[in-house]
C-alpha atoms as a PDB file:
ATOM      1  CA  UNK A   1     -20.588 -23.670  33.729  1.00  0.00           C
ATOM      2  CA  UNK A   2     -19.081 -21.275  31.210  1.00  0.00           C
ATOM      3  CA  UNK A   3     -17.181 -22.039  28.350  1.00  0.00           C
ATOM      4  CA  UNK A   4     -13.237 -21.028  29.388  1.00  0.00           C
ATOM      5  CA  UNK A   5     -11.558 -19.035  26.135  1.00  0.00           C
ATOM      6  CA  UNK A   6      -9.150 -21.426  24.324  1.00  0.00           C
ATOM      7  CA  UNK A   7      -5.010 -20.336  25.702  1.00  0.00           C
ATOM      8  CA  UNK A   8      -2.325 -21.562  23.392  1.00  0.00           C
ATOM      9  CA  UNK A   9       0.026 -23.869  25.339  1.00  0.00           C
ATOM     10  CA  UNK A  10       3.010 -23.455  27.242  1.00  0.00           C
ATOM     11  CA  UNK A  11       5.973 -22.864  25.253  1.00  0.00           C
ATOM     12  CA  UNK A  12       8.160 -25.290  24.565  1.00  0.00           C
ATOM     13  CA  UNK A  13      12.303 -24.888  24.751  1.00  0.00           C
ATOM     14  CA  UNK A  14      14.540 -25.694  21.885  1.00  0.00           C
ATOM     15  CA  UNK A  15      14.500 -24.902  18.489  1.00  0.00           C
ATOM     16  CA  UNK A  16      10.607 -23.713  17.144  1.00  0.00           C
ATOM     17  CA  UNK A  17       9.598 -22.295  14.276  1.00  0.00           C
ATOM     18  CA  UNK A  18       8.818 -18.362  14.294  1.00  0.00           C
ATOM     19  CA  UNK A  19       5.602 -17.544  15.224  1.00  0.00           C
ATOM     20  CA  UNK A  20       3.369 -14.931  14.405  1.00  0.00           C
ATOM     21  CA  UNK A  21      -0.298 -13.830  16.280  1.00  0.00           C
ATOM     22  CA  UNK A  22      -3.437 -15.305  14.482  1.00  0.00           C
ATOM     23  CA  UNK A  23      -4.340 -12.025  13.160  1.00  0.00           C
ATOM     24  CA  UNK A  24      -1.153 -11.630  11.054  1.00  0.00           C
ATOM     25  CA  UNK A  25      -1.057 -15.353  10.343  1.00  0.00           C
ATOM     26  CA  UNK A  26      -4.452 -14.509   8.354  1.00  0.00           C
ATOM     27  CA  UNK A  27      -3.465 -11.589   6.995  1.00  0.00           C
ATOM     28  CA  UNK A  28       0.101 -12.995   5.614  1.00  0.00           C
ATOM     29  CA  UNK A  29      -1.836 -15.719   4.257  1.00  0.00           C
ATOM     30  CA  UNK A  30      -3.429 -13.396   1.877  1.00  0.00           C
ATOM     31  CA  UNK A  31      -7.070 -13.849   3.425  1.00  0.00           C
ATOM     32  CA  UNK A  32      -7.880 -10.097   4.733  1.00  0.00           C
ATOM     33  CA  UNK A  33      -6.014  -6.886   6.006  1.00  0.00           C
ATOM     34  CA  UNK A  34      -4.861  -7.435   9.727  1.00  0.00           C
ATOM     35  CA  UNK A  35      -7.584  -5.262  10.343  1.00  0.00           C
ATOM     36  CA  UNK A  36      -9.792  -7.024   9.446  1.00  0.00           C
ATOM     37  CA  UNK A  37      -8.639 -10.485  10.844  1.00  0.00           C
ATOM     38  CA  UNK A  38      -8.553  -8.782  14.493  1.00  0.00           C
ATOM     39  CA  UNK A  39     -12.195  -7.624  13.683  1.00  0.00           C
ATOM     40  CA  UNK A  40     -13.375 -11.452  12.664  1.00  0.00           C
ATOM     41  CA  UNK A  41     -11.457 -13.109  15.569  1.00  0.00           C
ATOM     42  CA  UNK A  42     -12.960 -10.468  18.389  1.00  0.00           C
ATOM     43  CA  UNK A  43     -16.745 -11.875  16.924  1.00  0.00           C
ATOM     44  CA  UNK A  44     -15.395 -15.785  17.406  1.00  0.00           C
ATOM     45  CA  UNK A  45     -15.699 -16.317  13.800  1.00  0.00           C
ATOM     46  CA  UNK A  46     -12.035 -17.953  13.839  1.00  0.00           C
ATOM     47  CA  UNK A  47     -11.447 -21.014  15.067  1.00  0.00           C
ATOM     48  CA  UNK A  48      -8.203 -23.516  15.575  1.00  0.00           C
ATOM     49  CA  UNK A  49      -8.957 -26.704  15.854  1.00  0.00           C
ATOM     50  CA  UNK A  50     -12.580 -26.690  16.044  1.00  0.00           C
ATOM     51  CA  UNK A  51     -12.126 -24.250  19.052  1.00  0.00           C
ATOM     52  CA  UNK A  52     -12.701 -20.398  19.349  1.00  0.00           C
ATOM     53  CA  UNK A  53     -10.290 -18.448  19.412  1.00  0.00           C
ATOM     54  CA  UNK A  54     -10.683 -14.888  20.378  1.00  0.00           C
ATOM     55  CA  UNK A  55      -7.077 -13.618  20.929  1.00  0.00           C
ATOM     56  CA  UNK A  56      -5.577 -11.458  17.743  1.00  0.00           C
ATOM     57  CA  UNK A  57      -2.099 -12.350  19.442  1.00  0.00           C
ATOM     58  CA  UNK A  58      -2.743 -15.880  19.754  1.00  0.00           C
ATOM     59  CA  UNK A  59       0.382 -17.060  18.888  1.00  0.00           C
ATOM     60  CA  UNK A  60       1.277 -19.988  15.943  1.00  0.00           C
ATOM     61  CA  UNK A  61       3.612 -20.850  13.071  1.00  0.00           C
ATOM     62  CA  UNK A  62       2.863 -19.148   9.566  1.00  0.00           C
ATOM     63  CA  UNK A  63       2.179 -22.447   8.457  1.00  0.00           C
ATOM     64  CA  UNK A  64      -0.356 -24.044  11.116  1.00  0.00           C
ATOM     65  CA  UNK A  65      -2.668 -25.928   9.933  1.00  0.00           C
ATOM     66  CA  UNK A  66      -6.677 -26.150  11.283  1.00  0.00           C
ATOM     67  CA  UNK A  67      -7.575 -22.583  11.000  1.00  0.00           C
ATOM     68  CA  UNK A  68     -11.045 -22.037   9.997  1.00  0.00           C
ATOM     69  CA  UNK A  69     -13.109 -18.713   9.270  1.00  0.00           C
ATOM     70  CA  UNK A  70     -16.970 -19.191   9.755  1.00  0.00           C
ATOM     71  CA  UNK A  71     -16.324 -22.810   9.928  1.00  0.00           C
ATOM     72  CA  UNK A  72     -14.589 -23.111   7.125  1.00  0.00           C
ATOM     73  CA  UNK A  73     -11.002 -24.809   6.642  1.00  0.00           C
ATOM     74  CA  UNK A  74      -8.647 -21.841   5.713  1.00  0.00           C
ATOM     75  CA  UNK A  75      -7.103 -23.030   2.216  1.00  0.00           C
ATOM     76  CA  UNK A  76      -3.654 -22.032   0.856  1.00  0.00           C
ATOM     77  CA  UNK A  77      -4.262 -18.210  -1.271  1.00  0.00           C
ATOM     78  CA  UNK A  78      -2.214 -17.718  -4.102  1.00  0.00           C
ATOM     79  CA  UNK A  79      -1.147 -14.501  -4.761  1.00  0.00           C
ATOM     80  CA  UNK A  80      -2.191 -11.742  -6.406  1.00  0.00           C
ATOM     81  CA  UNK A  81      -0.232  -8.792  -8.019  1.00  0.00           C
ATOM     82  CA  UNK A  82      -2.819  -6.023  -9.756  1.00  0.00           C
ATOM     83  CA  UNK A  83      -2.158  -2.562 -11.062  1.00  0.00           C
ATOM     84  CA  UNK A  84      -5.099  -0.218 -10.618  1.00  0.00           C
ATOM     85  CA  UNK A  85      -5.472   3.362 -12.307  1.00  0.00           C
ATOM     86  CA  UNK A  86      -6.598   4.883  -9.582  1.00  0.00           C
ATOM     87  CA  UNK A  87      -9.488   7.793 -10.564  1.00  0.00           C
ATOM     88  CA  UNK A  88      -9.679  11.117  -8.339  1.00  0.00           C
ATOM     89  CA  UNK A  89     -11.813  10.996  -5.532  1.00  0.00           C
ATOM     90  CA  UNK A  90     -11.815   7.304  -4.786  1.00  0.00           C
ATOM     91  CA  UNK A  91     -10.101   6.841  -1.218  1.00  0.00           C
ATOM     92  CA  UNK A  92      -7.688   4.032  -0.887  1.00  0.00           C
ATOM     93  CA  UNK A  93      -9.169   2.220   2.358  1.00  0.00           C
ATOM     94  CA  UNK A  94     -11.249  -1.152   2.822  1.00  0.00           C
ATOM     95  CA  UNK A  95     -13.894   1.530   4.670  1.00  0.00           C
ATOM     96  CA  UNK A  96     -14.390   4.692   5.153  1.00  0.00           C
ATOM     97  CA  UNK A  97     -15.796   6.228   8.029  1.00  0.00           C
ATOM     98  CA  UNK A  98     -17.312   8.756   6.055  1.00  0.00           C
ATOM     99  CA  UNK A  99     -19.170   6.607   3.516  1.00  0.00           C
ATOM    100  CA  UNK A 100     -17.181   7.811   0.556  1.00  0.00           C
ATOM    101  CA  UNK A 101     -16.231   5.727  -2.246  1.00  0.00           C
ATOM    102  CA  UNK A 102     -13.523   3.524  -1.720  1.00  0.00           C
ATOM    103  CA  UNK A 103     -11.204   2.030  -4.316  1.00  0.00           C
ATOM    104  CA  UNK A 104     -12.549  -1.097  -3.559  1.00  0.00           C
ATOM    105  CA  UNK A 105     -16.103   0.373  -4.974  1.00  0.00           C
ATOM    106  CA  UNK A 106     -13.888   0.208  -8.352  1.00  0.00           C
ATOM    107  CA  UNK A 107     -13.037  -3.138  -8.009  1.00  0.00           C
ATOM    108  CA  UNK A 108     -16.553  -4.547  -6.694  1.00  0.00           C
ATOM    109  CA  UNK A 109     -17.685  -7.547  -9.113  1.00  0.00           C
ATOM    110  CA  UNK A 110     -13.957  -8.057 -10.463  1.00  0.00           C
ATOM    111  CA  UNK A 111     -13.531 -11.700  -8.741  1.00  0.00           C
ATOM    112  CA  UNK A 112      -9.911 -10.933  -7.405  1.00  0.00           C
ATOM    113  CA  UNK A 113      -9.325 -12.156  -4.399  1.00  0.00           C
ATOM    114  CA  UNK A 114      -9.228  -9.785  -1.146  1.00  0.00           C
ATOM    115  CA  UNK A 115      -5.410  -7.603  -1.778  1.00  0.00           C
ATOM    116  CA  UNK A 116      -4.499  -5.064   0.409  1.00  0.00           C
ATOM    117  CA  UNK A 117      -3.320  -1.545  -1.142  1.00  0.00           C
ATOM    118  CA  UNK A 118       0.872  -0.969  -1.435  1.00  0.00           C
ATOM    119  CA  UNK A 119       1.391   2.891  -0.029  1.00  0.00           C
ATOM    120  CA  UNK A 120      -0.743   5.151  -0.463  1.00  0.00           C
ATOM    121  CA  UNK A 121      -2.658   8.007  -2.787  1.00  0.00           C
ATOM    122  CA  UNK A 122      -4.949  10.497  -1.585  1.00  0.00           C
ATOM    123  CA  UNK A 123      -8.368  11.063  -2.418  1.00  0.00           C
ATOM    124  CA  UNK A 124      -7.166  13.628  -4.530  1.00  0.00           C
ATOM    125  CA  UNK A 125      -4.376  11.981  -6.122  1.00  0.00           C
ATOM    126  CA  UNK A 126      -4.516   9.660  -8.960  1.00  0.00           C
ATOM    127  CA  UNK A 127      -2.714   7.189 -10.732  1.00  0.00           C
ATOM    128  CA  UNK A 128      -0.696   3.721 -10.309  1.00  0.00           C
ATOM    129  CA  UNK A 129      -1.575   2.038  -7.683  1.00  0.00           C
ATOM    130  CA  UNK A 130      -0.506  -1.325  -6.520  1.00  0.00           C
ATOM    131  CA  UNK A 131      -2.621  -3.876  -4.544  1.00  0.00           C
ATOM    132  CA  UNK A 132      -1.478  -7.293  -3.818  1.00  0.00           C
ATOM    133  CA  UNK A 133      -2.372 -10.013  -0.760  1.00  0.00           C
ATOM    134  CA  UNK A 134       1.598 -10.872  -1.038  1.00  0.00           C
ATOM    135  CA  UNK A 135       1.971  -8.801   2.367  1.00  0.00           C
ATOM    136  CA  UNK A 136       5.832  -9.168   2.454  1.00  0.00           C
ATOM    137  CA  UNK A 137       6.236  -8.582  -0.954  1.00  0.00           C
ATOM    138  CA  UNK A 138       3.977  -5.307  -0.216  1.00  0.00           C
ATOM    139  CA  UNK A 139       6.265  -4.508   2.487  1.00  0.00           C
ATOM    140  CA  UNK A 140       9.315  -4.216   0.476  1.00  0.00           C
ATOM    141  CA  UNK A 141       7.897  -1.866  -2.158  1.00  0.00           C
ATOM    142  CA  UNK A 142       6.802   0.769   1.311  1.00  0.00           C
ATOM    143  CA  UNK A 143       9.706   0.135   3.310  1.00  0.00           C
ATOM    144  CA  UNK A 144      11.800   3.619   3.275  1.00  0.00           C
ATOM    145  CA  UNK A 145      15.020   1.342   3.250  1.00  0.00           C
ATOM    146  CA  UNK A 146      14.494   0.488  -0.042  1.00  0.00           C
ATOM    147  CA  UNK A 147      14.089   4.181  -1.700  1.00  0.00           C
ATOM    148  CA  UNK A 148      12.203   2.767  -4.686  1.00  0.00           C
ATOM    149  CA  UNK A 149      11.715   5.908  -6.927  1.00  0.00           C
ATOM    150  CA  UNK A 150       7.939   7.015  -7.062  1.00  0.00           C
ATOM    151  CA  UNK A 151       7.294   8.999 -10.592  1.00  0.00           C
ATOM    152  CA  UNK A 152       4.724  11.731 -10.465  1.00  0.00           C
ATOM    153  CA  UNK A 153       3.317  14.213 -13.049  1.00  0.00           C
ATOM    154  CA  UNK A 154       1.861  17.100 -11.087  1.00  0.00           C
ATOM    155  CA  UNK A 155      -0.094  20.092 -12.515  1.00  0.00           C
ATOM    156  CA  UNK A 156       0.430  23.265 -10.352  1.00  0.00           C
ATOM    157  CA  UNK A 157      -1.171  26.533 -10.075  1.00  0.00           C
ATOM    158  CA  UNK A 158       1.802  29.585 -11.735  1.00  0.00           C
ATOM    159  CA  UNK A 159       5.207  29.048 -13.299  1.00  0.00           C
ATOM    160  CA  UNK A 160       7.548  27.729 -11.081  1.00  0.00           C
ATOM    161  CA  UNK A 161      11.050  28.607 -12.225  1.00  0.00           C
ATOM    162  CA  UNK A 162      14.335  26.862 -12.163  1.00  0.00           C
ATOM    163  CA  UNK A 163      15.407  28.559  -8.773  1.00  0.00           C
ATOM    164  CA  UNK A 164      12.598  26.601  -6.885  1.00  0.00           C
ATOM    165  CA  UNK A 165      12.681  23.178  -8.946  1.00  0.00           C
ATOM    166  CA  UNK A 166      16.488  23.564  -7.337  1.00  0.00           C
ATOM    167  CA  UNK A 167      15.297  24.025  -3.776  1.00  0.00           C
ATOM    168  CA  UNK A 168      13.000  21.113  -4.218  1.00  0.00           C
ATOM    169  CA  UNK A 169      15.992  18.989  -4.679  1.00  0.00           C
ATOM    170  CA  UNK A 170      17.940  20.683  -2.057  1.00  0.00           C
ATOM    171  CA  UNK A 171      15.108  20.413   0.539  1.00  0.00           C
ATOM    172  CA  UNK A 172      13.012  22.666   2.304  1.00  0.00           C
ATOM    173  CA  UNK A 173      11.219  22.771   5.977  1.00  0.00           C
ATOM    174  CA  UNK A 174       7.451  22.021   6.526  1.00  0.00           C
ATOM    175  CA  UNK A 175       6.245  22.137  10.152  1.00  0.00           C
ATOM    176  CA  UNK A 176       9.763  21.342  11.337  1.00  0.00           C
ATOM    177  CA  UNK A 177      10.058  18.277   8.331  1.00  0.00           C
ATOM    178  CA  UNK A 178      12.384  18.230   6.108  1.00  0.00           C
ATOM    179  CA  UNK A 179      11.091  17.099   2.273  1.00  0.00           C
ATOM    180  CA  UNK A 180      12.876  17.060  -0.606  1.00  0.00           C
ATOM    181  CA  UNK A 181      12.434  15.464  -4.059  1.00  0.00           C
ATOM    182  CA  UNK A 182      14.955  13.218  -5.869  1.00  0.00           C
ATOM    183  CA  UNK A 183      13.534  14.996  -9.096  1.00  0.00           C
ATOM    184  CA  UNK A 184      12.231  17.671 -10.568  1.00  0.00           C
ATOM    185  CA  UNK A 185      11.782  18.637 -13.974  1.00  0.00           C
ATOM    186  CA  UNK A 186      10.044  21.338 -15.773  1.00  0.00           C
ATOM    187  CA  UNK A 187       7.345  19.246 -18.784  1.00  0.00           C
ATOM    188  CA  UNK A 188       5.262  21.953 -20.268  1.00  0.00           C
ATOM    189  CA  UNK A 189       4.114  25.503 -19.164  1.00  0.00           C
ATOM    190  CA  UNK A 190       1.208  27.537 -20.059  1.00  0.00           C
ATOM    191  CA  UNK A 191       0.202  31.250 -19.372  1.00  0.00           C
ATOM    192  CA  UNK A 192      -0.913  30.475 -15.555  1.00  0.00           C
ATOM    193  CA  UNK A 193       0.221  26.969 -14.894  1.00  0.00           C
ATOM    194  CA  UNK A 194       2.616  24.279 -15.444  1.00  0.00           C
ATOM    195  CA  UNK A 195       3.426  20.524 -15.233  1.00  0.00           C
ATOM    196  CA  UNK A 196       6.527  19.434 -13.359  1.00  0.00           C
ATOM    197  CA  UNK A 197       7.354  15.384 -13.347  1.00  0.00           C
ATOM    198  CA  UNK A 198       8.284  14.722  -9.686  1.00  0.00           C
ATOM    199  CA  UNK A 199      10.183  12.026  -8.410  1.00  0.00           C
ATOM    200  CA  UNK A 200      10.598  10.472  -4.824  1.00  0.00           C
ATOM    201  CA  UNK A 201      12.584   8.181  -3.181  1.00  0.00           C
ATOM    202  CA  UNK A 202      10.813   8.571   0.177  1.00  0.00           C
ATOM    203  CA  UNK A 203       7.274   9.005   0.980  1.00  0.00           C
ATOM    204  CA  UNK A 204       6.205  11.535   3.371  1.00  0.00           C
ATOM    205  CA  UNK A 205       2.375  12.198   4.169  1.00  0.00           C
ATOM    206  CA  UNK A 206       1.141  14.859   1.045  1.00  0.00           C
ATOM    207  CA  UNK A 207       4.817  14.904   0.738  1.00  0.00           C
ATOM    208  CA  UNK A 208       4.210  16.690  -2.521  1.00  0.00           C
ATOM    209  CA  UNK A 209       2.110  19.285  -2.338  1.00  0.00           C
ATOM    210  CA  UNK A 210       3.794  20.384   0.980  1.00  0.00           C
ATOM    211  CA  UNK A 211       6.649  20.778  -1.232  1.00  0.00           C
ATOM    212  CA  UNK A 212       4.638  22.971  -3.413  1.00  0.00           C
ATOM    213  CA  UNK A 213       2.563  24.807  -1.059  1.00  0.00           C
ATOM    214  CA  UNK A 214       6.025  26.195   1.058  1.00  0.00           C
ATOM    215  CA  UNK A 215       6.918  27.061  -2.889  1.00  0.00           C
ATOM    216  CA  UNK A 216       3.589  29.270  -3.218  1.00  0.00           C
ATOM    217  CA  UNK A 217       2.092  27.095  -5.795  1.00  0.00           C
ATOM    218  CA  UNK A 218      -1.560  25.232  -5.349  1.00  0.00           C
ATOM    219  CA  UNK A 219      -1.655  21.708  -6.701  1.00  0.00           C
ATOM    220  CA  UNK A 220      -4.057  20.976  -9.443  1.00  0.00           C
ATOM    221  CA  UNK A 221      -3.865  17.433 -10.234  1.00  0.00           C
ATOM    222  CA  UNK A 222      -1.317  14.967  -8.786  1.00  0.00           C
ATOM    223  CA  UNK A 223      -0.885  11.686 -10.774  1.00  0.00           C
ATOM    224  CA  UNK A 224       1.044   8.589  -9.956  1.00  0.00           C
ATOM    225  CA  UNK A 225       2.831   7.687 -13.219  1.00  0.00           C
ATOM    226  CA  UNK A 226       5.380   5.002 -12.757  1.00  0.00           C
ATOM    227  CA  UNK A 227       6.424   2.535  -9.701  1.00  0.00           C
ATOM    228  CA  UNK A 228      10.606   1.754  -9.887  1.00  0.00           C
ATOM    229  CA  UNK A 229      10.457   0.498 -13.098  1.00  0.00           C
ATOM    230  CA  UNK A 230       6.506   0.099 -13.653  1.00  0.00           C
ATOM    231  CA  UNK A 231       5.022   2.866 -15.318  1.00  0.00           C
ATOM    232  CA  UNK A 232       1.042   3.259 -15.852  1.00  0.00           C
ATOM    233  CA  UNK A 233       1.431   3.321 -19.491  1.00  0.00           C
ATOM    234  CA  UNK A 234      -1.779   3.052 -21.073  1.00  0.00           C
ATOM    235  CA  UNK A 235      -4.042   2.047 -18.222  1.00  0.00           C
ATOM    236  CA  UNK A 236      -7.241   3.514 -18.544  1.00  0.00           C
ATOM    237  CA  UNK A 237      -8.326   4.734 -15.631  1.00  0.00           C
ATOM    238  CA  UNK A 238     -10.750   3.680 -13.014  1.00  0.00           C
ATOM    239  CA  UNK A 239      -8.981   0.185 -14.853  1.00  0.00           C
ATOM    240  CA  UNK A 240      -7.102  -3.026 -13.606  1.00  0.00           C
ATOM    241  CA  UNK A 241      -4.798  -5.266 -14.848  1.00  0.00           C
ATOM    242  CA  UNK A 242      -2.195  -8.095 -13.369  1.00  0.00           C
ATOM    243  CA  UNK A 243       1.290  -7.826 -13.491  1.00  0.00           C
ATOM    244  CA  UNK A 244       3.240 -10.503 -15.060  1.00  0.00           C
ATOM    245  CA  UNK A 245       5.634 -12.386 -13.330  1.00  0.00           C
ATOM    246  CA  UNK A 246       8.704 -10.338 -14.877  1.00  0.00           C
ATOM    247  CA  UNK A 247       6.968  -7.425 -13.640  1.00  0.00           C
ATOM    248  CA  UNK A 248       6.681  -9.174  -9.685  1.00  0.00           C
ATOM    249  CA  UNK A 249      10.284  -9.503  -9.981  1.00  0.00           C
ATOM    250  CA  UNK A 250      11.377  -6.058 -10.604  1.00  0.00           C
ATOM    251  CA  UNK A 251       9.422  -4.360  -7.911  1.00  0.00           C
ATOM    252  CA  UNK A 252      10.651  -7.131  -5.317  1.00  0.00           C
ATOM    253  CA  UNK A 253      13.343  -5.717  -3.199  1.00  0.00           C
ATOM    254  CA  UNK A 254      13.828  -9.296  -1.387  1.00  0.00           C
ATOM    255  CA  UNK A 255      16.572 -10.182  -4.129  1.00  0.00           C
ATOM    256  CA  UNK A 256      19.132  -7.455  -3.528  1.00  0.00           C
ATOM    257  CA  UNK A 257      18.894  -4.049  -4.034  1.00  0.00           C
ATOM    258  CA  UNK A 258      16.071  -2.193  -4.933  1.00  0.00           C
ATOM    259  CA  UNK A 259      14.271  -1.157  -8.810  1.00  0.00           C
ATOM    260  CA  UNK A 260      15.721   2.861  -9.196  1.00  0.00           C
ATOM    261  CA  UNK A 261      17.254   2.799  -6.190  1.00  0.00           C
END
């Protein structure tokens, strides 16, 4: 007779706790992206209470207890908080469907546990990246309520003057998109190109060099610099380091309002 998949059980009225589905459970935890988890529970390597489960959406309490992954009792994760100087052409996924190098090819053979990446860079972009397995804390830092300012130094192709450093600030239209920078300020200019430091307090996809390209200039190099209040600093790159505690603090926007807000 074949084995029946294991159903949660009917729900219960009154007060429960909030429940989330298996999938996020693991990934909250700190264990794997939610990705990932879905991937793991689809091939039965999950199990609750000695049983199967197969269901992503299974539901349960952040806190149940008797999960285990490949038979193994799922332990409490602390938490992780790691700056990464991200190099150019590294892509910032767990896999890539092309085979390119990931950033987690940088960070093979460091011992950290598994931490998800906080936003985004390009393949082309370098810079300060965040990665962390703290998935709320994560999810403050991305949120576009919390306009954290996003520092970038960005090498461009001609002289752009002070007339379109202006209409960066002002706005412009992209493809029926409106993108504008909080900042812009001229650094240093050469005979045929410049640097500009660019700030954001919203994150749109290549939000930058959008901005640039409807301003005629080609982006050379686009780098991350500095996080709300975190800057790179002296990171070298293709590096790592973990933040300090004091440094947690100021990029959580669960307090109040948010670092450069």
């Amino acid at each position: 007779m074949p084995r029946l998949p294991y159903r949660p059980p009917a729900p219960v009225s009154g007060d429960r706790p909030v429940r989330y589905g298996l999938a996020r459970v693991l990934s909250k935890r700190g264990l794997c992206s939610r990705s990932q988890a879905q991937q793991w529970i689809r091939e039965g390597r999950v199990s609750l209470d000695g049983k199967i489960v197969r269901d992503p959406e299974f539901p349960m309490a952040l806190d149940r207890q008797g999960i285990a992954i490949d038979g193994r009792a799922v332990k409490a994760i602390d938490h992780a908080y790691v700056a990464f100087n991200k190099p150019r052409g590294l892509v910032v996924s767990t896999a890539d469907e092309k085979g390119r190098d990931t950033i987690y090819t940088a960070l093979a053979g460091a011992g950290l546990p598994w931490l998800g990446p906080v936003g985004r860079l390009d393949k082309a972009s370098e810079g300060l990246l965040l990665l962390s397995n703290d998935t709320t804390w994560a999810a403050g830092i991305t949120d576009p309520v919390s306009h954290l300012d996003k520092t970038y130094h960005v090498q461009v192709a001609g002289l752009p003057d002070a007339a379109a450093l202006a209409s960066m600030l002002l706005g412009m239209d992209d493809g029926g998109e409106r993108l504008r920078a909080k900042r812009a300020t001229l650094l240093r200019a050469g005979e045929k190109n410049a640097w500009i430091e660019v700030v954001l307090d919203e994150g749109r996809n290549r939000h930058i060099r959008r901005l640039m390209a409807v301003l005629g200039h080609d982006v050379l190099r686009l780098i991350r610099v500095a996080i709300g209040p975190l800057r790179l600093g002296d990171l070298a790159k293709g590096q790592w380091r973990r933040l300090s505690d004091a440094e947690v603090g100021a990029l959580d926007t669960r307090g109040g309002s948010a670092p450069g807000a």
